[in-house]
Protein backbone atom coordinates (compact mmCIF):
# COMPACT_ATOMS: atom_id res chain seq x y z
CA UNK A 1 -0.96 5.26 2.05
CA UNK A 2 -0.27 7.28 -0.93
CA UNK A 3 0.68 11.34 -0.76
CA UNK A 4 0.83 12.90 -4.27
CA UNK A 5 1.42 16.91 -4.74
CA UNK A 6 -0.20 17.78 -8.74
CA UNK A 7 -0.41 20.16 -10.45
CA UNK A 8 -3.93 21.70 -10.60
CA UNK A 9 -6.45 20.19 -12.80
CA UNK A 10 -7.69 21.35 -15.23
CA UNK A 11 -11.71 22.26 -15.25
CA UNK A 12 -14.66 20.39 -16.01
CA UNK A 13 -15.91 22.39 -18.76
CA UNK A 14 -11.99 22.19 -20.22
CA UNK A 15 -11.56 18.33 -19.51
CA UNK A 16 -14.74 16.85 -21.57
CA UNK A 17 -15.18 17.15 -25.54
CA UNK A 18 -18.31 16.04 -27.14
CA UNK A 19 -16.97 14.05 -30.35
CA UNK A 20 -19.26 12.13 -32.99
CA UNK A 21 -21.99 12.50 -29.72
CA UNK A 22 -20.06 10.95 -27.61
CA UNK A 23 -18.13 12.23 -24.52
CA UNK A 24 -14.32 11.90 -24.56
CA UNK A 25 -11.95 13.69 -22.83
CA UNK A 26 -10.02 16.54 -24.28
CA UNK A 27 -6.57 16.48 -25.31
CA UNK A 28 -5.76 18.61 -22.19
CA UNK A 29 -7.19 15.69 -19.90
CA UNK A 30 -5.68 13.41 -21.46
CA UNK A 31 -2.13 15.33 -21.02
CA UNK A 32 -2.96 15.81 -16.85
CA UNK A 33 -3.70 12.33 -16.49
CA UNK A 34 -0.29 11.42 -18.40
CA UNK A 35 1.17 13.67 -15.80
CA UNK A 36 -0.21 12.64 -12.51
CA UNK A 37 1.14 8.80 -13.58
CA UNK A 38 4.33 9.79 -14.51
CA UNK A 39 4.29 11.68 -11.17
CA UNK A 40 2.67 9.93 -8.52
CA UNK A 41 4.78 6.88 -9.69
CA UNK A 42 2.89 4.22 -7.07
CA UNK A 43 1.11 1.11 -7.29
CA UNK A 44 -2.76 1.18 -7.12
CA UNK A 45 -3.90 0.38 -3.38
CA UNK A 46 -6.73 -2.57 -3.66
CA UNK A 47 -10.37 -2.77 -1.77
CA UNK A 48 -12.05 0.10 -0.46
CA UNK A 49 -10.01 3.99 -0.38
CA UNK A 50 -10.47 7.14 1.64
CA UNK A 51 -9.42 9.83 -1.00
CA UNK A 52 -8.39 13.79 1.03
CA UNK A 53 -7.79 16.71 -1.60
CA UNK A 54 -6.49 19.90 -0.62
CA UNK A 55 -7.12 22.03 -3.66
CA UNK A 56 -4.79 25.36 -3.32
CA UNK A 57 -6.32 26.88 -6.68
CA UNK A 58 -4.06 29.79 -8.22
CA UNK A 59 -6.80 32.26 -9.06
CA UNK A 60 -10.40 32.80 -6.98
CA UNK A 61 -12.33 30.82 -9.86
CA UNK A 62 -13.38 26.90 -10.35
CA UNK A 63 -15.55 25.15 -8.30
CA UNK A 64 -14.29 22.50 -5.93
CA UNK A 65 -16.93 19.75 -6.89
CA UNK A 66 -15.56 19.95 -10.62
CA UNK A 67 -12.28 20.05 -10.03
CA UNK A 68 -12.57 17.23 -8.06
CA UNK A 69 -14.50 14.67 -10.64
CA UNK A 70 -11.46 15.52 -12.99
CA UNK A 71 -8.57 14.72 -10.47
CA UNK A 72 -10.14 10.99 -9.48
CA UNK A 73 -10.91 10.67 -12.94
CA UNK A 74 -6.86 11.12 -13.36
CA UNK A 75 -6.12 9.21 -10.01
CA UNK A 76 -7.70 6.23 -11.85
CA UNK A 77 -5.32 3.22 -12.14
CA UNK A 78 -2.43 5.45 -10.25
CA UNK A 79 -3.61 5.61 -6.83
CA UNK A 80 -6.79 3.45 -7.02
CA UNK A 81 -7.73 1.01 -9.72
CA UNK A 82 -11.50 1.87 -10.09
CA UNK A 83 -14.16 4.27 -9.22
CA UNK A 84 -15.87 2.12 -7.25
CA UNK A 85 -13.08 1.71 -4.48
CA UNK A 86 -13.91 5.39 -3.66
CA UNK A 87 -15.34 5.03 -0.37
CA UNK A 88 -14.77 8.53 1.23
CA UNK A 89 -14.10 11.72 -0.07
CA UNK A 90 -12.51 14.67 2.18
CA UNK A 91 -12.47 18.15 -0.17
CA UNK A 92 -10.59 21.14 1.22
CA UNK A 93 -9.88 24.25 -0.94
CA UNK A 94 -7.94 27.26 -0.47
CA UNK A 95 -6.69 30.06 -2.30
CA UNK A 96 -2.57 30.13 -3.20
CA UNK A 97 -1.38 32.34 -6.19
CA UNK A 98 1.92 31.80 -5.83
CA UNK A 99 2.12 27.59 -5.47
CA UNK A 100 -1.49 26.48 -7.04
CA UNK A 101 -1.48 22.56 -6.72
CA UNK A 102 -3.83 19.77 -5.07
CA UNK A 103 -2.25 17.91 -2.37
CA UNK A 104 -3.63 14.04 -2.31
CA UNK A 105 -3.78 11.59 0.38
CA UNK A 106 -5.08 8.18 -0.61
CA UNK A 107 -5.34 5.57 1.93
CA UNK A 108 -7.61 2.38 3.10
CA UNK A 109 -11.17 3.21 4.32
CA UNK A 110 -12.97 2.51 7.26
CA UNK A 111 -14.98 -0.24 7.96
């Protein structure tokens, strides 16, 4: 089982850069996913994962679905090694101004 507390990250339409037509991800993705490793500090879990996100966004704007494409995009090779172990996704958000942050559980899925 792996808990994580990030910071918030940072929005779809912030975290992908169309360059030469191709999609990359902007320098301030790049920066949040150098953050969430040097954070989380764990080894990736192997076979299937149940991923739970408690989003407690700062302001009342960003959409939870967003948001939550560009954490497991981050959570790649930290808490899971690929996509494709995502098995289950649990999405919670709630509204905190004064400690914004997404609180991560990451453990083995069912079945």
């Amino acid at each position: 089982m792996i808990d994580l507390i990030l910071p918030e990250p940072p929005s779809a339409n912030r975290y992908w850069r169309v360059f030469r037509g191709r999609a990359v991800t902007s320098a301030e993705a790049r920066a949040y996913k150098r953050r969430v490793a040097i954070t989380s500090r764990c080894r990736p879990l192997d076979g299937p994962v149940a991923v739970t996100v408690r989003w407690f966004r700062g302001r009342k704007a960003g959409d939870l679905d967003n948001r939550l494409k560009c954490l497991l995009d981050a959570l790649r090779g930290v808490a899971f090694a690929d996509d494709r172990q995502v098995a289950e996704i649990h999405a919670y958000r709630y509204e905190d101004r004064v400690s914004p942050r997404v609180e991560v559980r990451v453990g083995k899925a069912e079945g």
